[in-house]
Protein backbone atom coordinates (compact mmCIF):
# COMPACT_ATOMS: atom_id res chain seq x y z
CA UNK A 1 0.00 0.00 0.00
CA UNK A 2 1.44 3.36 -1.20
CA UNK A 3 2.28 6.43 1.24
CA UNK A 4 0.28 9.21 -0.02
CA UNK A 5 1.76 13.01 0.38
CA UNK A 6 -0.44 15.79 -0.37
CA UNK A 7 1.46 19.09 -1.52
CA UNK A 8 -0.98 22.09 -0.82
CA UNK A 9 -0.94 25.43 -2.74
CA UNK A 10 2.12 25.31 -5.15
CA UNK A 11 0.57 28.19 -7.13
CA UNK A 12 3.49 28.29 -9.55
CA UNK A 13 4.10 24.47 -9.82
CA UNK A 14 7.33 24.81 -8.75
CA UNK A 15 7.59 22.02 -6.04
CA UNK A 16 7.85 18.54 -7.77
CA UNK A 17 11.35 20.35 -9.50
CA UNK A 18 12.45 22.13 -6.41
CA UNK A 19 13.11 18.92 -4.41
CA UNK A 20 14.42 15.32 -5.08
CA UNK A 21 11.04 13.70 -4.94
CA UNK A 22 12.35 10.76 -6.26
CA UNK A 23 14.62 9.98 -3.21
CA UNK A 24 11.72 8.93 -1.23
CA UNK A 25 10.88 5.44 -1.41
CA UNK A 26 9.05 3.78 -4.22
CA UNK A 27 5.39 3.17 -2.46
CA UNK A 28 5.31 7.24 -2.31
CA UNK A 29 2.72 8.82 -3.88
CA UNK A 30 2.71 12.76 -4.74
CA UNK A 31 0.20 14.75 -5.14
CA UNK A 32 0.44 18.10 -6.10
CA UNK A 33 -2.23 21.33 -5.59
CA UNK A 34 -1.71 24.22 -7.77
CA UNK A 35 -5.00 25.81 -6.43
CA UNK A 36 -6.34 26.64 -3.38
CA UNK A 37 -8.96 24.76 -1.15
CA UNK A 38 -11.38 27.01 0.40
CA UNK A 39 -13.01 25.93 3.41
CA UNK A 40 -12.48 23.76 5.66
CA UNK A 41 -15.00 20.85 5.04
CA UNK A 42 -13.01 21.19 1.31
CA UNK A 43 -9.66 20.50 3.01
CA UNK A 44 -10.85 18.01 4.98
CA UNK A 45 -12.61 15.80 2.20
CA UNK A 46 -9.86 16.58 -0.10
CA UNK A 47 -7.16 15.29 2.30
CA UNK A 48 -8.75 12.74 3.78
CA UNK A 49 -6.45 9.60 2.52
CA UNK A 50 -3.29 11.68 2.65
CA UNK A 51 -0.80 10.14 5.27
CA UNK A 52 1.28 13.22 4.96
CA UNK A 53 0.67 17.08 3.95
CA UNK A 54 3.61 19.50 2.94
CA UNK A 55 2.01 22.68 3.53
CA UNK A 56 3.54 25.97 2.08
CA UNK A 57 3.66 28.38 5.10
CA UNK A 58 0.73 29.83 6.46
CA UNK A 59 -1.94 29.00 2.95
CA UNK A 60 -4.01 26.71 4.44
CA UNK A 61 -4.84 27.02 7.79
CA UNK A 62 -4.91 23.88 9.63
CA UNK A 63 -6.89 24.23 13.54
CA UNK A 64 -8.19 21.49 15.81
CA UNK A 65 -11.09 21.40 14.26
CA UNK A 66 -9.75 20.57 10.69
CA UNK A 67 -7.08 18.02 12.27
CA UNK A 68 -9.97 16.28 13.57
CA UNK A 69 -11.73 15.41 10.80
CA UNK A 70 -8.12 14.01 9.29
CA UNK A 71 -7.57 10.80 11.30
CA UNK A 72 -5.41 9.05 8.59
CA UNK A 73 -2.79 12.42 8.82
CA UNK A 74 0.60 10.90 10.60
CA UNK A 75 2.91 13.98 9.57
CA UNK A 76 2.11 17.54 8.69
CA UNK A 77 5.15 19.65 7.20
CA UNK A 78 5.23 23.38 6.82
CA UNK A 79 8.03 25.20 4.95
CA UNK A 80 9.24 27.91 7.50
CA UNK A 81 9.95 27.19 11.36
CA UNK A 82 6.82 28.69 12.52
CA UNK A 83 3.10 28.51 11.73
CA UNK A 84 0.64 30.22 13.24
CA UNK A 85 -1.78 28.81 10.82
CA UNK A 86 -1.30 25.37 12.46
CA UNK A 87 -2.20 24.35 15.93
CA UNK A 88 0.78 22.66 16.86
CA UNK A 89 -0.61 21.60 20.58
CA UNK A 90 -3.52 19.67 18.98
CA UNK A 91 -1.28 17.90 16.13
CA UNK A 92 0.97 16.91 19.20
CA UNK A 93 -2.26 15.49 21.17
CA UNK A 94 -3.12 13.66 17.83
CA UNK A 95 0.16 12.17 17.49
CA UNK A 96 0.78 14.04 14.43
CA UNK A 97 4.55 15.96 14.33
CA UNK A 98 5.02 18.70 12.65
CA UNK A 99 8.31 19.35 11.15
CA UNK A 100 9.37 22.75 9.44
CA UNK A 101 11.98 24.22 7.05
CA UNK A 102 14.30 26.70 7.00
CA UNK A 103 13.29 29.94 4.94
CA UNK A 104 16.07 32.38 3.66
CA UNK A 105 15.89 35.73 5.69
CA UNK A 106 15.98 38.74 3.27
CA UNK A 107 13.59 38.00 0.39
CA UNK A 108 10.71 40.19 1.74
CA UNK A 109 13.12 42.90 2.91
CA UNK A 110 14.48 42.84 -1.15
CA UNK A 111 10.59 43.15 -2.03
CA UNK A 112 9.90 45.83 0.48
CA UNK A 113 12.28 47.94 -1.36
CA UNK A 114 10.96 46.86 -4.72
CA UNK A 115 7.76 47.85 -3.48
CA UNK A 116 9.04 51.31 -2.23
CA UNK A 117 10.82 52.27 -5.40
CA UNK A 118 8.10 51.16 -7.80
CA UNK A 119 5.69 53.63 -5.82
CA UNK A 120 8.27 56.36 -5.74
CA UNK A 121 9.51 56.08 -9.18
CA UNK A 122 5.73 54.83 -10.56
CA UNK A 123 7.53 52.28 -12.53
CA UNK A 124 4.32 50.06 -12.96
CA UNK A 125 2.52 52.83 -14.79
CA UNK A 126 5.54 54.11 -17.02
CA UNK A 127 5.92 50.62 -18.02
CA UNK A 128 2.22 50.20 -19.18
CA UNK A 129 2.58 54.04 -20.75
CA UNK A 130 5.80 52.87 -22.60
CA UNK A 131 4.23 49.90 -23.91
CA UNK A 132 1.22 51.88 -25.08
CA UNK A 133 3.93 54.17 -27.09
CA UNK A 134 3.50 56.98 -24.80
CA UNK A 135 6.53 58.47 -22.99
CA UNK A 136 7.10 59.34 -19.96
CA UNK A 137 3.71 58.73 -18.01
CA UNK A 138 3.91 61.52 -14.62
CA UNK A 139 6.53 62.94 -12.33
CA UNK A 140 8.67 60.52 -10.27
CA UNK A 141 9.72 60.86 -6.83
CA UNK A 142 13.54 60.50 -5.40
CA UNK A 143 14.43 58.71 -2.16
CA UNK A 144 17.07 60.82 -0.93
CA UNK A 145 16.26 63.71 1.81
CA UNK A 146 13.08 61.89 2.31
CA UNK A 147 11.78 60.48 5.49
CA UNK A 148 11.49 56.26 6.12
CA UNK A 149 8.92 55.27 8.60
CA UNK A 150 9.28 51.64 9.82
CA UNK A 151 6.99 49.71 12.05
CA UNK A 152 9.10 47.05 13.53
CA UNK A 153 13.19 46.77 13.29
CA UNK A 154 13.21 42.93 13.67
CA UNK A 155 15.52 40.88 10.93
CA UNK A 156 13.64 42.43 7.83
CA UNK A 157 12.86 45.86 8.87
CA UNK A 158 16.45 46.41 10.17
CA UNK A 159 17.57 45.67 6.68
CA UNK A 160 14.76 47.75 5.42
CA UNK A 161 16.59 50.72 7.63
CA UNK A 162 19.68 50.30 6.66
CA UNK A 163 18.95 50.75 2.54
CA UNK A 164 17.10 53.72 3.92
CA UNK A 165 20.35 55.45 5.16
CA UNK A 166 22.32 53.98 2.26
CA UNK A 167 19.68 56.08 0.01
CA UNK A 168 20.29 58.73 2.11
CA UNK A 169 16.90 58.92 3.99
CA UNK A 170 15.82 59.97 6.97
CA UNK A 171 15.02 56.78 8.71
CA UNK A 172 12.58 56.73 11.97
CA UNK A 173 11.12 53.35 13.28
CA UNK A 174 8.73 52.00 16.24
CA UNK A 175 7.17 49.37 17.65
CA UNK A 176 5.78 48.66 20.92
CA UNK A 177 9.22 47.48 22.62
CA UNK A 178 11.56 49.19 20.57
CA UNK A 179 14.31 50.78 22.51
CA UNK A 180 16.41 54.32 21.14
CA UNK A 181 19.75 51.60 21.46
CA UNK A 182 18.54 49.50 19.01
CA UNK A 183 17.24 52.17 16.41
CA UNK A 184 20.55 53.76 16.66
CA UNK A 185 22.17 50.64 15.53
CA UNK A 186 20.16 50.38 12.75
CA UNK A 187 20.70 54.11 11.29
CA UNK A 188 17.76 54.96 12.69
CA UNK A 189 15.89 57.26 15.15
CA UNK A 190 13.16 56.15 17.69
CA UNK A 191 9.79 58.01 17.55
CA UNK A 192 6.66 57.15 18.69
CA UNK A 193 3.78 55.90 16.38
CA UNK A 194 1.81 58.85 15.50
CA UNK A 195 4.80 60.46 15.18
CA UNK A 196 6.28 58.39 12.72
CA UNK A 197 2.84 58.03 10.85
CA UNK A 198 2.05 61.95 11.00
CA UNK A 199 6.49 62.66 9.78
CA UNK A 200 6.88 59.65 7.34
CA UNK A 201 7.17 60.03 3.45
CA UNK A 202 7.00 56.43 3.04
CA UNK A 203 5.58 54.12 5.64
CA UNK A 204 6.90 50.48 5.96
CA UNK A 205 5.42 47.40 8.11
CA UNK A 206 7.65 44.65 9.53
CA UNK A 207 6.04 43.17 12.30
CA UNK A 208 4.55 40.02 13.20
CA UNK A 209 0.52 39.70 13.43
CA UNK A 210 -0.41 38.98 16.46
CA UNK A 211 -3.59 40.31 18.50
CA UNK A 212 -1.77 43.58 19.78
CA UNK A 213 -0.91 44.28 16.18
CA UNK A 214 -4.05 43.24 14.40
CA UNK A 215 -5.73 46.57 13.27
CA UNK A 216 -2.55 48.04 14.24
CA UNK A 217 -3.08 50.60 11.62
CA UNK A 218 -7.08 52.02 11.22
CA UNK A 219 -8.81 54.79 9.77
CA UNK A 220 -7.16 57.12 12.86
CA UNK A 221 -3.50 55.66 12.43
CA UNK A 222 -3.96 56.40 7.92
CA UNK A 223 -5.35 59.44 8.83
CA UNK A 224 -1.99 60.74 10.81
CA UNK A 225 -0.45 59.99 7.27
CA UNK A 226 0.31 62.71 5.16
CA UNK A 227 -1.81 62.86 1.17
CA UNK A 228 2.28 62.30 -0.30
CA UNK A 229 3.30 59.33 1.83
CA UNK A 230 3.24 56.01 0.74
CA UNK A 231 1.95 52.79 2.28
CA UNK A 232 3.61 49.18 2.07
CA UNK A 233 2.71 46.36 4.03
CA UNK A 234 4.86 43.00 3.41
CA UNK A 235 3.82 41.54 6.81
CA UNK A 236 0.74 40.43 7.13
CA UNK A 237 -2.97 42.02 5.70
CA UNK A 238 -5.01 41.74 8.75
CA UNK A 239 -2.36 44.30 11.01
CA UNK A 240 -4.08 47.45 8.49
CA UNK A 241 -7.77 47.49 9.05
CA UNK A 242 -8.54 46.77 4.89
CA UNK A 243 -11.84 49.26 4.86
CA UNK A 244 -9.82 52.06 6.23
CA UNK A 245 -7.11 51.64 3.59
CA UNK A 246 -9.59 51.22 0.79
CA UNK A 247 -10.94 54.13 1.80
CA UNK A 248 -7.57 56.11 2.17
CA UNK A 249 -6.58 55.48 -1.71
CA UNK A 250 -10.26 56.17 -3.20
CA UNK A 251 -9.82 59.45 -1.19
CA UNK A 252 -6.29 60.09 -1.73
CA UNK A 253 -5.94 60.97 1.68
CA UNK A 254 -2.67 59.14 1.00
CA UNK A 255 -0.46 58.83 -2.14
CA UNK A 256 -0.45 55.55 -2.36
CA UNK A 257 0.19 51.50 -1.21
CA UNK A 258 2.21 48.49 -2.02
CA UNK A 259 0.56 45.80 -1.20
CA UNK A 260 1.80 41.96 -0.81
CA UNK A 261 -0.52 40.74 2.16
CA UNK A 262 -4.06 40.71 2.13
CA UNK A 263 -6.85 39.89 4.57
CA UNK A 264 -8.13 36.77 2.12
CA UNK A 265 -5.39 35.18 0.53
CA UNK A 266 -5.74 34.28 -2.75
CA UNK A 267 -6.96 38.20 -3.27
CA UNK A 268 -10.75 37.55 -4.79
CA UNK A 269 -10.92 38.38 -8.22
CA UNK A 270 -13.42 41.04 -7.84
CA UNK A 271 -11.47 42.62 -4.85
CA UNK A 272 -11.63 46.20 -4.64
CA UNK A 273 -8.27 46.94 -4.07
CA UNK A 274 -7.63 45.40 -8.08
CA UNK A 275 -9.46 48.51 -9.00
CA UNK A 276 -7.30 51.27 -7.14
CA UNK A 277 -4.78 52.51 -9.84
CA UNK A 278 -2.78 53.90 -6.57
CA UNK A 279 -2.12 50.71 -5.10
CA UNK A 280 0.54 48.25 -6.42
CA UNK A 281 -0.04 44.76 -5.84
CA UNK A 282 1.87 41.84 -5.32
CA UNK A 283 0.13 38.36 -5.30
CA UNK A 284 2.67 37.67 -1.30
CA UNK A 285 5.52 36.53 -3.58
CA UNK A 286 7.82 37.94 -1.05
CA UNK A 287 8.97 35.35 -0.05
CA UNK A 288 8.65 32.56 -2.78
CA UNK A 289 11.80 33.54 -4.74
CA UNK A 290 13.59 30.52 -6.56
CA UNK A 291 16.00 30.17 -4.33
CA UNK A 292 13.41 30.25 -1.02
CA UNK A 293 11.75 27.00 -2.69
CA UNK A 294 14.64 25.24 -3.86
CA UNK A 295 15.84 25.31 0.24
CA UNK A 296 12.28 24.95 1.69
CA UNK A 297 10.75 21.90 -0.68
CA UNK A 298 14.55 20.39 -0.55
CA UNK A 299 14.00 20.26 3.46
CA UNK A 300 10.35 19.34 3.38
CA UNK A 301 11.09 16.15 0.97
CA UNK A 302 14.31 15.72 4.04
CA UNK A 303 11.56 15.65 7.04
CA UNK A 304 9.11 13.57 5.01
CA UNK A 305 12.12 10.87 4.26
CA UNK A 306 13.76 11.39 7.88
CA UNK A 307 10.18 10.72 9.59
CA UNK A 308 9.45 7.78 7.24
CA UNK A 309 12.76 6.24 8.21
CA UNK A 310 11.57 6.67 11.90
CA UNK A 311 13.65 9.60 13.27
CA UNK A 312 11.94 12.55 11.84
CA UNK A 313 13.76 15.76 12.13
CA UNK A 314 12.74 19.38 12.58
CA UNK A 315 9.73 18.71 15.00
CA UNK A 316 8.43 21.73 15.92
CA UNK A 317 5.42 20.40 18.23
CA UNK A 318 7.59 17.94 20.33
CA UNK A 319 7.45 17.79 23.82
């Protein structure tokens, strides 16, 4: 009787040529989703006769209540070394480990600043002029002499800081237990939150979600901002309240946003943020460069060989 592994939400198909697949032993069988399964009654029928699900970061959710209905699962990997989509505690009660990746630590920083510069220098709507045979579309913006706001100088946003200075910006930063030592080291000066919102030409978001950052920004925090500063959130969707941001580009009380997180992942189709020609969107590619899924399926096919050779490595829900 074969082994069956499900591989959830490979969007761009990458995943069967990321990995050696055909290490694992013979009885394996892989199956591969390019498309996401909403709901959780969905998941739960679709994976029902999977022994083991390689899940890509935080896409599908996976709570008690959908490990529940999964009683053939034995081993659930996620790429990354944390999931907050997954509750670890009742995969351990099940008997189910869950083993993780490594992820490479600069890719979103890289696409914070792609984000930045395409707002400031409006490079998605020259592009779309030039190819139209116009020439040159609107008046771009420089970096230098401007001010950087970021909202949390962890591993990404420090790096985020320090292009700042390199551009020559101002560069200002908060979060709830930032201290002045730390901004400092970073090129950076500590302000508090309205004042960075209320000072900042371009405003950039870098922490974690959790529930004292969910909503962190609402219709108060975007109205601090001034109508020429930018927006970009490569974190997570939920930490800006989405109404209140929707709301701030139809009115142009700010510039602009660049946007790789969303509230709903995959963005709906008829979203209306897809109809905002001041927002640039990103479909939270991030992360997923080529070289991010050549490390994270290559360890996901090494925890799904390791646990089927009975010492399974990378637990993350262990005792």
């Amino acid at each position: 009787m074969s082994t069956r592994v499900a591989i959830l939400d490979d969007y761009q198909n990458v995943a069967l040529e990321s990995a050696d697949w055909k290490s694992l032993p013979a009885d394996v069988e892989i199956t591969v989703f390019n498309k996401h399964i909403k709901g959780e009654d969905a998941v739960a029928k679709t994976l029902a006769d999977f022994a083991i699900v390689v899940a890509m970061r935080e896409r599908t959710p996976f709570p008690a209540s959908l490990l529940a209905k999964l009683p053939n699962l034995k081993l659930l990997v996620t790429t990354g070394m944390r999931n907050l989509a997954i509750d670890m505690q009742a995969a351990r009660k099940q008997g189910v480990p869950v083993c993780g990746t490594a992820l490479l630590p600069y890719p979103a920083f890289e696409h914070a600043w792609a984000l930045i510069l395409a707002l400031l220098k409006k490079i998605p709507q020259e592009n779309e002029n030039m190819h139209r045979g116009g020439w040159q579309a609107g008046i771009v913006e420089g970096a230098r002499g401007k001010t950087l706001g970021v909202i949390g100088l962890g591993k990404l946003g420090s790096q985020v800081a320090k292009v700042g200075v390199a551009f020559g910006m101002n560069v200002i930063a908060w979060s709830q237990n930032l201290t002045a030592e730390r901004a400092r080291e970073c090129g950076a000066t500590r302000v508090e939150k309205d004042e960075l919102l209320a000072k900042a030409d371009v405003v950039t978001i870098h922490v974690l979600l959790s529930d004292r950052t969910r909503g962190l920004l609402g219709k108060r925090e975007l109205g601090l901002m001034k109508p020429t500063a930018y927006l970009v959130n490569t974190s997570r969707g939920p930490i800006v309240d989405e109404s209140a941001l929707i709301e701030a580009l139809q009115k142009r009380t700010i510039a602009g946003a660049g946007l790789d997180v969303y509230d709903v992942e995959p963005l709906p189709a008829d979203h209306p943020l897809r109809e905002l020609d001041n927002a640039i969107l990103t479909g939270h590619t991030a992360y997923v460069i080529r070289e991010t899924y050549d490390l994270a399926y290559g360890e996901a096919c090494e925890d799904v060989k390791a646990w089927l050779e009975g010492e399974p490595v990378r637990v993350l829900n262990g005792q």
